[in-house]
C-alpha atoms as a PDB file:
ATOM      1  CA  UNK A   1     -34.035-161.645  86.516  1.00  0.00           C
ATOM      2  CA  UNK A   2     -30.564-160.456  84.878  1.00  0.00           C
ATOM      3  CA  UNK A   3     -27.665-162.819  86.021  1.00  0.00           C
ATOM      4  CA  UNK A   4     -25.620-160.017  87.964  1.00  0.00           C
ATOM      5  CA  UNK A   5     -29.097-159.535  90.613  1.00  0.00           C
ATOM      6  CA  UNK A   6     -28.548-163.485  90.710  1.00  0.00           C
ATOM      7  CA  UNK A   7     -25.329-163.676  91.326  1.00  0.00           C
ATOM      8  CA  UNK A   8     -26.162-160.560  94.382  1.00  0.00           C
ATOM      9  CA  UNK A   9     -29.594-162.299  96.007  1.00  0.00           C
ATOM     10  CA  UNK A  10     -27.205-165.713  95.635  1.00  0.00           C
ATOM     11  CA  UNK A  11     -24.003-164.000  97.581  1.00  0.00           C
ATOM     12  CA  UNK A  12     -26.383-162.708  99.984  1.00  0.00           C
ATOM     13  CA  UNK A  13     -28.199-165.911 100.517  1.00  0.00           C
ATOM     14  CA  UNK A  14     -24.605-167.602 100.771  1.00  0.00           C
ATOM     15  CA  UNK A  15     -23.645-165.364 103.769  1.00  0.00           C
ATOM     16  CA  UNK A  16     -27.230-164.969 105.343  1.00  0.00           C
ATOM     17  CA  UNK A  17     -28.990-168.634 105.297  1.00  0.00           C
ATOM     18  CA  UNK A  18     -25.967-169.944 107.026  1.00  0.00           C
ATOM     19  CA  UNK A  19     -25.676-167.183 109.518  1.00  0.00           C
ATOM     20  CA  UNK A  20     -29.379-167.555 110.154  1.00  0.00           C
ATOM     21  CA  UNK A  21     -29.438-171.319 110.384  1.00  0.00           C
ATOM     22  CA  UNK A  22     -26.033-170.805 113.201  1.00  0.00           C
ATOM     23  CA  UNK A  23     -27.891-168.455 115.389  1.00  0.00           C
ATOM     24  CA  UNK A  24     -31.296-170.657 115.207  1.00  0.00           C
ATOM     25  CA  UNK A  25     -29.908-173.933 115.979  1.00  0.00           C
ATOM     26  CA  UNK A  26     -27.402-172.467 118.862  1.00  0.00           C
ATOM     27  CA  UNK A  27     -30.226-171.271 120.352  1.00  0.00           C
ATOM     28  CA  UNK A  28     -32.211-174.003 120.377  1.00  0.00           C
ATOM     29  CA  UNK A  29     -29.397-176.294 120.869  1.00  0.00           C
ATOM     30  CA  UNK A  30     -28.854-174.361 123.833  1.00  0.00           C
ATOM     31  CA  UNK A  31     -32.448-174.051 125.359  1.00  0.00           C
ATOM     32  CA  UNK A  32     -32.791-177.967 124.905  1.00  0.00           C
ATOM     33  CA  UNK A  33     -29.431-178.648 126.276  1.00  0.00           C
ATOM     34  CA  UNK A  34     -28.519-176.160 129.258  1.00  0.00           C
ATOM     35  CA  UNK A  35     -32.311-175.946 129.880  1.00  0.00           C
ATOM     36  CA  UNK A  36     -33.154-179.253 129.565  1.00  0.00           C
ATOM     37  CA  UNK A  37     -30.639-180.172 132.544  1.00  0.00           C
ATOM     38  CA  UNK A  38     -32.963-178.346 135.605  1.00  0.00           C
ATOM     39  CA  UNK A  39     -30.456-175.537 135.435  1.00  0.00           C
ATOM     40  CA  UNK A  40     -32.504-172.407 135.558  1.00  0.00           C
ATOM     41  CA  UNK A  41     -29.640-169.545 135.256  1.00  0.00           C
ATOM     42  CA  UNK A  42     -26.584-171.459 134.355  1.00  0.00           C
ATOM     43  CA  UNK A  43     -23.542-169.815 135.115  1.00  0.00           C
ATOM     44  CA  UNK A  44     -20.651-170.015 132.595  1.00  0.00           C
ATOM     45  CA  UNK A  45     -18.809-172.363 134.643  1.00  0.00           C
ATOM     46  CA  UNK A  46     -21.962-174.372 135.020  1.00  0.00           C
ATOM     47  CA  UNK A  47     -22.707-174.170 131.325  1.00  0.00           C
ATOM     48  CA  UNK A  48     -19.184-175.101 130.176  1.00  0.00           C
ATOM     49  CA  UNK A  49     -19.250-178.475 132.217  1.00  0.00           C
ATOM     50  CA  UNK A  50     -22.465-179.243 131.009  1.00  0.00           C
ATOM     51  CA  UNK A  51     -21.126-178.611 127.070  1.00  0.00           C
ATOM     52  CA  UNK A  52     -18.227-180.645 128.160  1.00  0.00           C
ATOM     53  CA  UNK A  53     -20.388-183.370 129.260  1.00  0.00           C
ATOM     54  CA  UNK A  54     -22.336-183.727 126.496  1.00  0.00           C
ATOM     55  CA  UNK A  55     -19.169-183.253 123.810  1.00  0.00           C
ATOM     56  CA  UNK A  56     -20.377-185.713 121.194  1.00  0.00           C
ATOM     57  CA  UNK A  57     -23.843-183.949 121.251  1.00  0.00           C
ATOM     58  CA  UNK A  58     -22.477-180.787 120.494  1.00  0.00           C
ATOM     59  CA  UNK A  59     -19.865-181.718 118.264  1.00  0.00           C
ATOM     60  CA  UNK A  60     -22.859-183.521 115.804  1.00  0.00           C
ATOM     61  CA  UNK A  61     -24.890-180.302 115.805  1.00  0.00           C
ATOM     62  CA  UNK A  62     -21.854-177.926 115.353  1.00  0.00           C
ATOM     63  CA  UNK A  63     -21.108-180.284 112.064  1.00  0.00           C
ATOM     64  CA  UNK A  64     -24.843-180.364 110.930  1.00  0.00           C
ATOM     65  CA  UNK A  65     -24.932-176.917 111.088  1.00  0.00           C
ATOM     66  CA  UNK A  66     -21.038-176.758 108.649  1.00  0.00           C
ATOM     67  CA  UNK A  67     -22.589-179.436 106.686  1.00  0.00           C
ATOM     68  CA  UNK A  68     -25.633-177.342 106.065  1.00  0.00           C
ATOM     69  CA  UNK A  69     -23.926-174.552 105.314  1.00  0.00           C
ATOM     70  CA  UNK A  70     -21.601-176.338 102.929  1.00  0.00           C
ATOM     71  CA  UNK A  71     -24.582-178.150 101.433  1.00  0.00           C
ATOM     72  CA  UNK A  72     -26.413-174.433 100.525  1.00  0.00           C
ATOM     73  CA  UNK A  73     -23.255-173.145  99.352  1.00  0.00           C
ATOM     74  CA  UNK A  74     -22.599-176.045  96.997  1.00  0.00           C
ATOM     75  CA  UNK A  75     -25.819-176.343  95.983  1.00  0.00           C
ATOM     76  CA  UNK A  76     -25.902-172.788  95.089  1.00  0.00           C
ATOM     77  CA  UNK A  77     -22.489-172.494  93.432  1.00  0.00           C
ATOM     78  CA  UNK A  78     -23.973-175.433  91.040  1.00  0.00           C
ATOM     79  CA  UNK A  79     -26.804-173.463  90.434  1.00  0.00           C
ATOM     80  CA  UNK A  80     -25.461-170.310  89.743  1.00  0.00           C
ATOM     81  CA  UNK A  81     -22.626-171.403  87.666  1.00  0.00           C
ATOM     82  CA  UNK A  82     -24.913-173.941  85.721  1.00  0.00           C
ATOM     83  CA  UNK A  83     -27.019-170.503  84.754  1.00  0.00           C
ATOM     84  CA  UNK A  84     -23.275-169.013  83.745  1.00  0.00           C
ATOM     85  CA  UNK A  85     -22.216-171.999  81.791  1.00  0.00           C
ATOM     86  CA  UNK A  86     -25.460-171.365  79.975  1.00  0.00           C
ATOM     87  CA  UNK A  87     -25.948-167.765  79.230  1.00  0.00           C
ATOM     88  CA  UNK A  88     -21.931-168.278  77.985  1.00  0.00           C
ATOM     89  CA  UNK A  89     -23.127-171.141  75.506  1.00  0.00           C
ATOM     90  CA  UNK A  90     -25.976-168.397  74.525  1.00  0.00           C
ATOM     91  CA  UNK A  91     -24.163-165.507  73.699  1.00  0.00           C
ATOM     92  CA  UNK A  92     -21.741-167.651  72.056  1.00  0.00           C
ATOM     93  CA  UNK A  93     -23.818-168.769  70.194  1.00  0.00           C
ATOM     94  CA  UNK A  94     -25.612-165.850  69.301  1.00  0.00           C
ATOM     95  CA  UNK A  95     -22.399-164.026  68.157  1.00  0.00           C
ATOM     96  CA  UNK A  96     -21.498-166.695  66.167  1.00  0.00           C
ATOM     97  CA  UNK A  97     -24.714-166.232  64.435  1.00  0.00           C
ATOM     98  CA  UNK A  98     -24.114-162.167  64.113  1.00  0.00           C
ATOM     99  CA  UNK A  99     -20.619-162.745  62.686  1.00  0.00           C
ATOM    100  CA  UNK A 100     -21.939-165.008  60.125  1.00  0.00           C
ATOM    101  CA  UNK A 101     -24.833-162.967  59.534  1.00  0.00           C
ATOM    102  CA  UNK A 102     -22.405-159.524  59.254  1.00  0.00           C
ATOM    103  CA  UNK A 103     -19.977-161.640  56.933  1.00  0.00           C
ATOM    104  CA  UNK A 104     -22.579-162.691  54.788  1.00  0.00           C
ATOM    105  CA  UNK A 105     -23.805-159.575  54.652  1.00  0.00           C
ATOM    106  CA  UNK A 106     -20.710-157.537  53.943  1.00  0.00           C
ATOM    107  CA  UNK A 107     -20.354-160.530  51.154  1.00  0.00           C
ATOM    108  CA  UNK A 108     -22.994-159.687  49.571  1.00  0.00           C
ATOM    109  CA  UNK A 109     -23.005-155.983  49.345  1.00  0.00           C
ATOM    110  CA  UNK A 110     -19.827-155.667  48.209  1.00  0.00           C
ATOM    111  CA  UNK A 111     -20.203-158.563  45.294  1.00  0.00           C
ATOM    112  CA  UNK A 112     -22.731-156.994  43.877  1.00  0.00           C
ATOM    113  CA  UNK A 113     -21.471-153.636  42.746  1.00  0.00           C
ATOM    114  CA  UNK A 114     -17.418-154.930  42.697  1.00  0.00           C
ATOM    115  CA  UNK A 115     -19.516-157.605  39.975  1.00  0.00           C
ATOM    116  CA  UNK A 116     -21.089-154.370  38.430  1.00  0.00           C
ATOM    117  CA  UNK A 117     -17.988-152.365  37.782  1.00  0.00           C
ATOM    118  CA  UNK A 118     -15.774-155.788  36.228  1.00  0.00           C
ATOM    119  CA  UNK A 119     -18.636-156.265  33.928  1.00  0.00           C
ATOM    120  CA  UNK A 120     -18.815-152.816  32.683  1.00  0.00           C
ATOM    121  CA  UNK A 121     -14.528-152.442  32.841  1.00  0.00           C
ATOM    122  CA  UNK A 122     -15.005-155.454  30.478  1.00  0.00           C
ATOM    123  CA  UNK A 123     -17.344-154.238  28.089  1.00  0.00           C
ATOM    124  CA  UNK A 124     -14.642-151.213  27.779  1.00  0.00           C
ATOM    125  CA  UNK A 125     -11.859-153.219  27.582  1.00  0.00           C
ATOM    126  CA  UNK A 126     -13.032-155.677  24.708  1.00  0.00           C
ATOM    127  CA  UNK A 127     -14.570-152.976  22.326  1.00  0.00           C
ATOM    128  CA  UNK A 128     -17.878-153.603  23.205  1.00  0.00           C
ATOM    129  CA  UNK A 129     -18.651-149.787  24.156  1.00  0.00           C
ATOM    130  CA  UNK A 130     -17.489-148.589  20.840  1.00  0.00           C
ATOM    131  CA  UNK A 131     -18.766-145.217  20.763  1.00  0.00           C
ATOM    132  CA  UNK A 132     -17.830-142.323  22.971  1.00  0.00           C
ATOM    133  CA  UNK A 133     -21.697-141.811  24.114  1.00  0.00           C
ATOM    134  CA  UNK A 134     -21.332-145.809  25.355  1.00  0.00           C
ATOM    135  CA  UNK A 135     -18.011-145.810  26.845  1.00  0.00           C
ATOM    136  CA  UNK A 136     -19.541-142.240  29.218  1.00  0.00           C
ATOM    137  CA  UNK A 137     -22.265-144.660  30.111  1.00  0.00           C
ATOM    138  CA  UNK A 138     -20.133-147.360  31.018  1.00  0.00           C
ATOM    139  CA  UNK A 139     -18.046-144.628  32.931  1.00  0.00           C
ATOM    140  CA  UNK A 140     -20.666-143.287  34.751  1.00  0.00           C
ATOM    141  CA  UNK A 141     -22.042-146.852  36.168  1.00  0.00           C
ATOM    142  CA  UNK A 142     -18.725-147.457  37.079  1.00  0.00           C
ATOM    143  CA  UNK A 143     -18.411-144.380  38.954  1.00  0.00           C
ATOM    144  CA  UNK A 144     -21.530-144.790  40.673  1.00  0.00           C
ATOM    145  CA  UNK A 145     -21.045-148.590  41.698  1.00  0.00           C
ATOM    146  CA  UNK A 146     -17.421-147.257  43.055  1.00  0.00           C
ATOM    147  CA  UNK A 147     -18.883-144.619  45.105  1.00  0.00           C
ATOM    148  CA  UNK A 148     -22.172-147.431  46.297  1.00  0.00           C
ATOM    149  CA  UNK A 149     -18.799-149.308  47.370  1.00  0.00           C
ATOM    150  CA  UNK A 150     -17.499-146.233  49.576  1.00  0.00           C
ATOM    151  CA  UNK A 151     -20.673-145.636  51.084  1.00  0.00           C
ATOM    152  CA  UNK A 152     -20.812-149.667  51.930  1.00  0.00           C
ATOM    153  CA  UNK A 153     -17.480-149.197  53.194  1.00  0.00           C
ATOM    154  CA  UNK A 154     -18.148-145.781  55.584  1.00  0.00           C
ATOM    155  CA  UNK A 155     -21.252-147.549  57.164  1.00  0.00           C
ATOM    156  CA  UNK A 156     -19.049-150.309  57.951  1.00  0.00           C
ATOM    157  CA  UNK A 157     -16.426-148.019  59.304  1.00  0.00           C
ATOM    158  CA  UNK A 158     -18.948-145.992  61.112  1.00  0.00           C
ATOM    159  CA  UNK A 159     -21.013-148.886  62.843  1.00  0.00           C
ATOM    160  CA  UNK A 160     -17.766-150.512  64.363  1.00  0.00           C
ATOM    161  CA  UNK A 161     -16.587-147.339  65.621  1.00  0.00           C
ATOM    162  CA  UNK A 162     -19.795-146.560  66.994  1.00  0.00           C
ATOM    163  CA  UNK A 163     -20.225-150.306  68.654  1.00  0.00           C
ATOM    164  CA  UNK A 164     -16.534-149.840  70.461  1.00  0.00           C
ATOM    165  CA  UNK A 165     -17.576-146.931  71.686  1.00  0.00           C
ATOM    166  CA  UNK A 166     -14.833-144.766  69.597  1.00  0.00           C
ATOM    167  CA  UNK A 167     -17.419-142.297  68.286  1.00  0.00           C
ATOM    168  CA  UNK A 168     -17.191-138.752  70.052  1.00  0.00           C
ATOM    169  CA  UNK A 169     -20.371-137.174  71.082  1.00  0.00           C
ATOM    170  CA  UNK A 170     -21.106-133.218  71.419  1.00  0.00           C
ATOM    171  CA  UNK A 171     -23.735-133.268  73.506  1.00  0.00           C
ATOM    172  CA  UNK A 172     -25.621-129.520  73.118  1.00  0.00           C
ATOM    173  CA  UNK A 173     -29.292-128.980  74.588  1.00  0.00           C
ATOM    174  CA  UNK A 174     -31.172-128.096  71.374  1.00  0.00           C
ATOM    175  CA  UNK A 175     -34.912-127.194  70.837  1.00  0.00           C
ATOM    176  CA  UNK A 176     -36.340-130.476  69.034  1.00  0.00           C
ATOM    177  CA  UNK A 177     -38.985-128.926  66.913  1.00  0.00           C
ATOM    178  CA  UNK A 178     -36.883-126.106  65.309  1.00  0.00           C
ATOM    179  CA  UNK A 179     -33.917-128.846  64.529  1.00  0.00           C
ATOM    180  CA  UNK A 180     -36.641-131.441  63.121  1.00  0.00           C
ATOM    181  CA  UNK A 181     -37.955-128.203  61.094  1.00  0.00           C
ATOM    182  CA  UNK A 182     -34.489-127.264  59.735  1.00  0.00           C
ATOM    183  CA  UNK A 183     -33.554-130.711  58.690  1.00  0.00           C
ATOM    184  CA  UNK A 184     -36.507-131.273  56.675  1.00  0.00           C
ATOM    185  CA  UNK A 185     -35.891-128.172  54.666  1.00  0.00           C
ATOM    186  CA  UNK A 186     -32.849-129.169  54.248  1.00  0.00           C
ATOM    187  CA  UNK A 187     -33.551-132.550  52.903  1.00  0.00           C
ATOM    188  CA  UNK A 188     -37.073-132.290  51.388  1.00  0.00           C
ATOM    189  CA  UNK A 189     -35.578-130.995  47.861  1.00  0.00           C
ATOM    190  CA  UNK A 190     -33.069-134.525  48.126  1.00  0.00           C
ATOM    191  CA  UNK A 191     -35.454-136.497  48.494  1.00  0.00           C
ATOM    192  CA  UNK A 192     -37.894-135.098  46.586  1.00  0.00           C
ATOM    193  CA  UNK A 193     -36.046-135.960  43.477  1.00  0.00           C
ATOM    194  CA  UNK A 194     -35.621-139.910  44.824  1.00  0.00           C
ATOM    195  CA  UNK A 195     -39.341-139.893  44.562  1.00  0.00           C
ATOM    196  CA  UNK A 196     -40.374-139.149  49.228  1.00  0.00           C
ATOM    197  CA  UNK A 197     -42.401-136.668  49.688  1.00  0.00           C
ATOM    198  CA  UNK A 198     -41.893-135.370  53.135  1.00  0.00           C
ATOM    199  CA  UNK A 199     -44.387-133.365  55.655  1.00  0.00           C
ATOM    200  CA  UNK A 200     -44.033-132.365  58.885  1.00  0.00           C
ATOM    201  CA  UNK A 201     -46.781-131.868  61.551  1.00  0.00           C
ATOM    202  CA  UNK A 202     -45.880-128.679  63.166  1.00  0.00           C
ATOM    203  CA  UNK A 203     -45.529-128.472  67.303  1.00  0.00           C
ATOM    204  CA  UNK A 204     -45.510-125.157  68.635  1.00  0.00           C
ATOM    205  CA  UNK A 205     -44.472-126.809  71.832  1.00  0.00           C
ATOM    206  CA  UNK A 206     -40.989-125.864  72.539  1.00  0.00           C
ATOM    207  CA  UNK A 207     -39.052-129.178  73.567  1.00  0.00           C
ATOM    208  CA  UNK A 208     -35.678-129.246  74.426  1.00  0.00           C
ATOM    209  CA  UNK A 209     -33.578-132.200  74.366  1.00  0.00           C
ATOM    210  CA  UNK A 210     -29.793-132.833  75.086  1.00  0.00           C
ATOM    211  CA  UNK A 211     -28.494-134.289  71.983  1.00  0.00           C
ATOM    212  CA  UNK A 212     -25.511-134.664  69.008  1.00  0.00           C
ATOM    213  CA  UNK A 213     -27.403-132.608  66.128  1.00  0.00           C
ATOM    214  CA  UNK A 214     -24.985-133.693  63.399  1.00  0.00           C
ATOM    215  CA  UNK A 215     -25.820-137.660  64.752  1.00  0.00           C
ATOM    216  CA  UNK A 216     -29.286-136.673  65.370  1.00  0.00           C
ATOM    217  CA  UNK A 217     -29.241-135.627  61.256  1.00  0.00           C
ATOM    218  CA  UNK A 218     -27.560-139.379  60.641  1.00  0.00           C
ATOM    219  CA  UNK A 219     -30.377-141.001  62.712  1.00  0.00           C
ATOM    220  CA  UNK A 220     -33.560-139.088  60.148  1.00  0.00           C
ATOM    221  CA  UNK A 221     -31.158-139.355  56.989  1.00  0.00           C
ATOM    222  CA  UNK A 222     -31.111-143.078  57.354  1.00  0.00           C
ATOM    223  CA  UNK A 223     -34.569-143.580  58.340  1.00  0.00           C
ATOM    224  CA  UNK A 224     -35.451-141.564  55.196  1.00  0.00           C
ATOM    225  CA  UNK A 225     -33.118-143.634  52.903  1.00  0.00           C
ATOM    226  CA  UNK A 226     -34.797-146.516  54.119  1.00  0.00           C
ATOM    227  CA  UNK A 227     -38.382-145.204  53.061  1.00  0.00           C
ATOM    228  CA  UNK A 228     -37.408-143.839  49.721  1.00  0.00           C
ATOM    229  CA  UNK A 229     -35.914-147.552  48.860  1.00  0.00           C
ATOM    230  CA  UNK A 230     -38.738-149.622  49.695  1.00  0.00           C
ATOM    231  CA  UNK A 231     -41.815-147.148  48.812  1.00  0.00           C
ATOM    232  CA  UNK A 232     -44.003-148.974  46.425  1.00  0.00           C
ATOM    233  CA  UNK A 233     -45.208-146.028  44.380  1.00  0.00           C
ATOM    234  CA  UNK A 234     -43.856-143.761  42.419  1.00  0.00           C
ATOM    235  CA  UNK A 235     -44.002-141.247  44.915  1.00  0.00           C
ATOM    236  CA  UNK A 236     -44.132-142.080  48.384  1.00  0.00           C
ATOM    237  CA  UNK A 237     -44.832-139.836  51.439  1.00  0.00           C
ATOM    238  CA  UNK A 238     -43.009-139.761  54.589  1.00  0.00           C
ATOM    239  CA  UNK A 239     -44.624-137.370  57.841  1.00  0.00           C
ATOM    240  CA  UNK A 240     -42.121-136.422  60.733  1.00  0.00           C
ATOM    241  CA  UNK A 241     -44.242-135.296  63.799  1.00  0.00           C
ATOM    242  CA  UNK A 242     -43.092-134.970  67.949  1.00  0.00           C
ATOM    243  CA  UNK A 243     -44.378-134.526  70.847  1.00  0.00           C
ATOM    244  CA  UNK A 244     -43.397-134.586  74.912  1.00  0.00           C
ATOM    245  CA  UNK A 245     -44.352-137.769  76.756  1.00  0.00           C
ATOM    246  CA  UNK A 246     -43.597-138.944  79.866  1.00  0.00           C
ATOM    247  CA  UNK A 247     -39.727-136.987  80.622  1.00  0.00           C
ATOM    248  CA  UNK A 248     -39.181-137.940  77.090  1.00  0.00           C
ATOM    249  CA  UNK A 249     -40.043-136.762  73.322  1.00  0.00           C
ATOM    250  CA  UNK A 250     -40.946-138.942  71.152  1.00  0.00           C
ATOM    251  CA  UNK A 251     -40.351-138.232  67.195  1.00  0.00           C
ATOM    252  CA  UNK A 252     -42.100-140.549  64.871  1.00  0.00           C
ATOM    253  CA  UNK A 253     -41.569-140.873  61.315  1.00  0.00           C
ATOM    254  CA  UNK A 254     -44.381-142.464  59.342  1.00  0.00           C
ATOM    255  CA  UNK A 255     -44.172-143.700  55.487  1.00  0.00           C
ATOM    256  CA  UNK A 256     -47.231-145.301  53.463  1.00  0.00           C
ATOM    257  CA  UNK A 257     -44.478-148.001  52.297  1.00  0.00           C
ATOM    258  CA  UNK A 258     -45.187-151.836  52.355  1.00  0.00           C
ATOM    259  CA  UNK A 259     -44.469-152.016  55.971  1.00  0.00           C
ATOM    260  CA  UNK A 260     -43.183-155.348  57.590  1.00  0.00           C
ATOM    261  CA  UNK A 261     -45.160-157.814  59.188  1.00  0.00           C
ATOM    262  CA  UNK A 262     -45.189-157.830  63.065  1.00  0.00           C
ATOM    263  CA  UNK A 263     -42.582-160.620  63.590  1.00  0.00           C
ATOM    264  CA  UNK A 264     -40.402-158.522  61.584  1.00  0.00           C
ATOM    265  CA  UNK A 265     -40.614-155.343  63.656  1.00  0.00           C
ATOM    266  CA  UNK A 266     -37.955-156.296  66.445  1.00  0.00           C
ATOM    267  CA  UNK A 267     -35.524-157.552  63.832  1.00  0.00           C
ATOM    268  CA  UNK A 268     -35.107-154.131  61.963  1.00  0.00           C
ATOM    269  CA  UNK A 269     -32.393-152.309  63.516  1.00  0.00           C
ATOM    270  CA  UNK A 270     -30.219-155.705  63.126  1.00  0.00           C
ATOM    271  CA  UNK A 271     -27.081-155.777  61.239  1.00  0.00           C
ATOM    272  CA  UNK A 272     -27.098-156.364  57.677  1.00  0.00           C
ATOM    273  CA  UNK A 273     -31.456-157.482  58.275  1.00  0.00           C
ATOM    274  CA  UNK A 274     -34.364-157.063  55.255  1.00  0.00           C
ATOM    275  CA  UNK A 275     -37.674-157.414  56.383  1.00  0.00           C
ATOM    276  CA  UNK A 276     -38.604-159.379  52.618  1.00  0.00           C
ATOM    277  CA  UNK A 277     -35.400-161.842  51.539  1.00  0.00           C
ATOM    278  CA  UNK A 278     -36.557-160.590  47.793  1.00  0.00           C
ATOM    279  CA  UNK A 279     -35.052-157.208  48.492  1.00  0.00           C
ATOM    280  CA  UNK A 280     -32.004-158.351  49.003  1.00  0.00           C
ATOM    281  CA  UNK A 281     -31.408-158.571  45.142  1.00  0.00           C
ATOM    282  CA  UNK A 282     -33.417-155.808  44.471  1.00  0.00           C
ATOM    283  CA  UNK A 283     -32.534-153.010  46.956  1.00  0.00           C
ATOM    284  CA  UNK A 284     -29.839-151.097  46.861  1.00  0.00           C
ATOM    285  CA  UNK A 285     -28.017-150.262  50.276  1.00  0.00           C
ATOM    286  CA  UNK A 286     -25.563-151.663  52.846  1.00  0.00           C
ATOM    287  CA  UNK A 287     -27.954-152.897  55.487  1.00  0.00           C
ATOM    288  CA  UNK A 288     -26.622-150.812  57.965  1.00  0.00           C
ATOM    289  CA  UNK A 289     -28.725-147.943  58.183  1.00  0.00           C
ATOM    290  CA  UNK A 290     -31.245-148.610  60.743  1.00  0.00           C
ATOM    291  CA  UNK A 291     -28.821-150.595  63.208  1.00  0.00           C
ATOM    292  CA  UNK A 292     -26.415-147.243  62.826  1.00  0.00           C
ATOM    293  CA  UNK A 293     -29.313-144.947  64.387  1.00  0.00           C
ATOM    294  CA  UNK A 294     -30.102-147.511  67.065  1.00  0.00           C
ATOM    295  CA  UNK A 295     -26.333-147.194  68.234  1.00  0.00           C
ATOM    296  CA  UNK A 296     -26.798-143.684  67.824  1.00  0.00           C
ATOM    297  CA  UNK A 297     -29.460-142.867  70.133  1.00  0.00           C
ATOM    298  CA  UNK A 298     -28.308-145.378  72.434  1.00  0.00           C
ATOM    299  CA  UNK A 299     -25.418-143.335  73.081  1.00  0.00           C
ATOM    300  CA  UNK A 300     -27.498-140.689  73.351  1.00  0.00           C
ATOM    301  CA  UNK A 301     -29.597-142.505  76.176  1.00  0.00           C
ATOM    302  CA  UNK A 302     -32.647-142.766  73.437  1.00  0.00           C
ATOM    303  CA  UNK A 303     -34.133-145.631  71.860  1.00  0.00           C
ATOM    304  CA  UNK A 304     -35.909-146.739  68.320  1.00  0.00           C
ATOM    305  CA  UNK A 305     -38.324-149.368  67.606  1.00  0.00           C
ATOM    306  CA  UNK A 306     -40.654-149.675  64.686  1.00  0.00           C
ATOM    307  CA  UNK A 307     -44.450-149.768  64.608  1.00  0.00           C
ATOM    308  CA  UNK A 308     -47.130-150.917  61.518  1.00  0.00           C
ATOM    309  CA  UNK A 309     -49.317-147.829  61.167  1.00  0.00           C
ATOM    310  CA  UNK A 310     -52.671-147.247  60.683  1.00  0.00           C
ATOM    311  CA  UNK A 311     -52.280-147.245  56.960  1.00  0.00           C
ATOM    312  CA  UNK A 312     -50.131-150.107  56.959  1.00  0.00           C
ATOM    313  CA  UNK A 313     -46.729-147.974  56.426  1.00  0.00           C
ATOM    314  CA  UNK A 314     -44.218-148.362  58.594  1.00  0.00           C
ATOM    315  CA  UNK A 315     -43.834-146.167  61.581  1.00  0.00           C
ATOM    316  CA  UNK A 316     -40.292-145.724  63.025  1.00  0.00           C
ATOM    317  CA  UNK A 317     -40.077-143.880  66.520  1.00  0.00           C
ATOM    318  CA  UNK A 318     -37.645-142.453  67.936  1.00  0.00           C
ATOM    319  CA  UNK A 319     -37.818-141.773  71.940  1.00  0.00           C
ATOM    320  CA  UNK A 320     -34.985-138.891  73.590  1.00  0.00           C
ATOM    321  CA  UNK A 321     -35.170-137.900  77.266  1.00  0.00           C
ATOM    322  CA  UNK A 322     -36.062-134.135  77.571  1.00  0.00           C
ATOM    323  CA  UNK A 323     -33.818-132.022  79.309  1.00  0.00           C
ATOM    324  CA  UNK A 324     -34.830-129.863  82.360  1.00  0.00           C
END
């Protein structure tokens, strides 16, 4: 149960117990008392004296029934805010863990291409690329670690834009299958030369969605930079397929990578998480890829999750609702 339907059954419980436990008790109170005295139809005036002569009777029910209803509320109010107190410690604590997770992270990615370039601006600076052919090299790696940097830098940008909310969408009903189509022959020749080899399973089925295309294209760009850094061959193979299901399409893209192991599965779309520690040394990339399409569709009112697939790949899907 979430905390804000707790908090409503509580506040309802607050006002109704109490109400209930009034209307019982007066009644009761006043069967046994009025009753209880011979007087079969007791006329107000008749009813008042007989209150009147039984004041310290009705005064100690009239206060059980306050003290009840003080004792619920209290109780209550301790219970509630006890569950407050602790889902405060909680997500404390847990953003205390993202923000040293995110700093680490950020750490790390940017030391290890800023260490790149003052190695190689060294070897220029004391003579040790000597020739023109070695000082391009050094050039070029330096170039390429600067523009790893920007890229670090633009996912960060983008992700923190896109958790406050600051991102615009352009929502546009488009037809699923044909954007999926035109993507992948846009990209295929890309990645191609980074060593995926992508196929699509072709749906006839015309499904229309309401969606951002140009986001939708950042969602299947980063899912595909994720495959073509971990594949374990030298050519790996990616398949993009879709289908309706349920008021909702579902577009799953399937690589014949290492995969993850099942604990690792909810952890992917985390900021700044690698399934394997290892690859933190030995992959390239911000971190950022995976958690940047799950804030993407979730703006969208989709959702991602990853699955192990049959060949032991990993399976990323990708659920939008259909529009009617």
């Amino acid at each position: 149960m979430t905390l804000k339907r707790h908090l409503f059954i509580s506040n309802l419980l607050i006002i109704a117990v109490p109400v209930i436990a009034w209307i019982v008790v007066t009644s009761v109170f006043r069967v046994v008392l009025l009753y209880g005295t011979g007087v079969d139809f007791p006329q107000p005036d008749e009813e008042k004296k007989i209150v009147e002569e039984h004041f310290v009777l009705v005064t100690t029910v009239w206060l059980s029934v306050i003290i009840l209803m003080a004792a619920i509320i209290f109780i209550n109010n301790r219970f509630v805010m006890g569950k407050i107190v602790r889902r405060i410690k909680q997500d404390h604590e847990q953003y205390e863990n993202d923000r040293r997770t995110l700093l680490a992270g950020i750490s790390h990615d940017l030391r290890t291409p800023l260490g790149a370039i003052k190695a190689y601006l060294e070897g220029i600076e004391t003579g040790v690329a000597i020739t023109p052919e070695k000082r391009a090299a050094y050039f070029s790696v330096v170039k390429s670690k600067t523009n790893e940097l920007e890229h670090i830098i633009n996912q960060l940008f983008l992700f923190s834009k896109l958790d406050m909310d600051e991102y615009p969408l352009n929502l546009q009903v488009i037809n699923i299958g044909a954007a999926l189509s035109e993507m992948v022959e846009e990209l295929e020749d890309e990645y191609e030369s980074k060593g995926l080899a992508i196929s699509i399973r072709e749906n006839n089925e015309k499904i229309e969605v309401k969606a951002d295309g140009e986001w939708l294209r950042n969602v299947i760009v980063n899912i595909l930079e994720n495959s073509a850094k971990y594949k374990t061959a030298e050519t790996g193979h990616l398949q993009v397929e879709w289908f309706a299901k349920d008021g909702f399409v579902e577009i799953k893209l399937t690589d014949d990578g290492p995969g993850v192991s099942p604990e690792a599965l909810p952890k992917l779309f985390d900021v700044f998480y690698r399934a394997d520690p290892a690859r933190s040394s030995k992959i390239k990339g911000s971190g950022l890829g995976l958690a940047i399409a799950s804030k993407i569709l979730e703006r969208m009112g989709g959702k991602i999750y990853g699955e192990i697939s049959k060949q032991g790949g990993l399976a990323i899907v990708i659920h939008l609702p259909t529009h009617h």
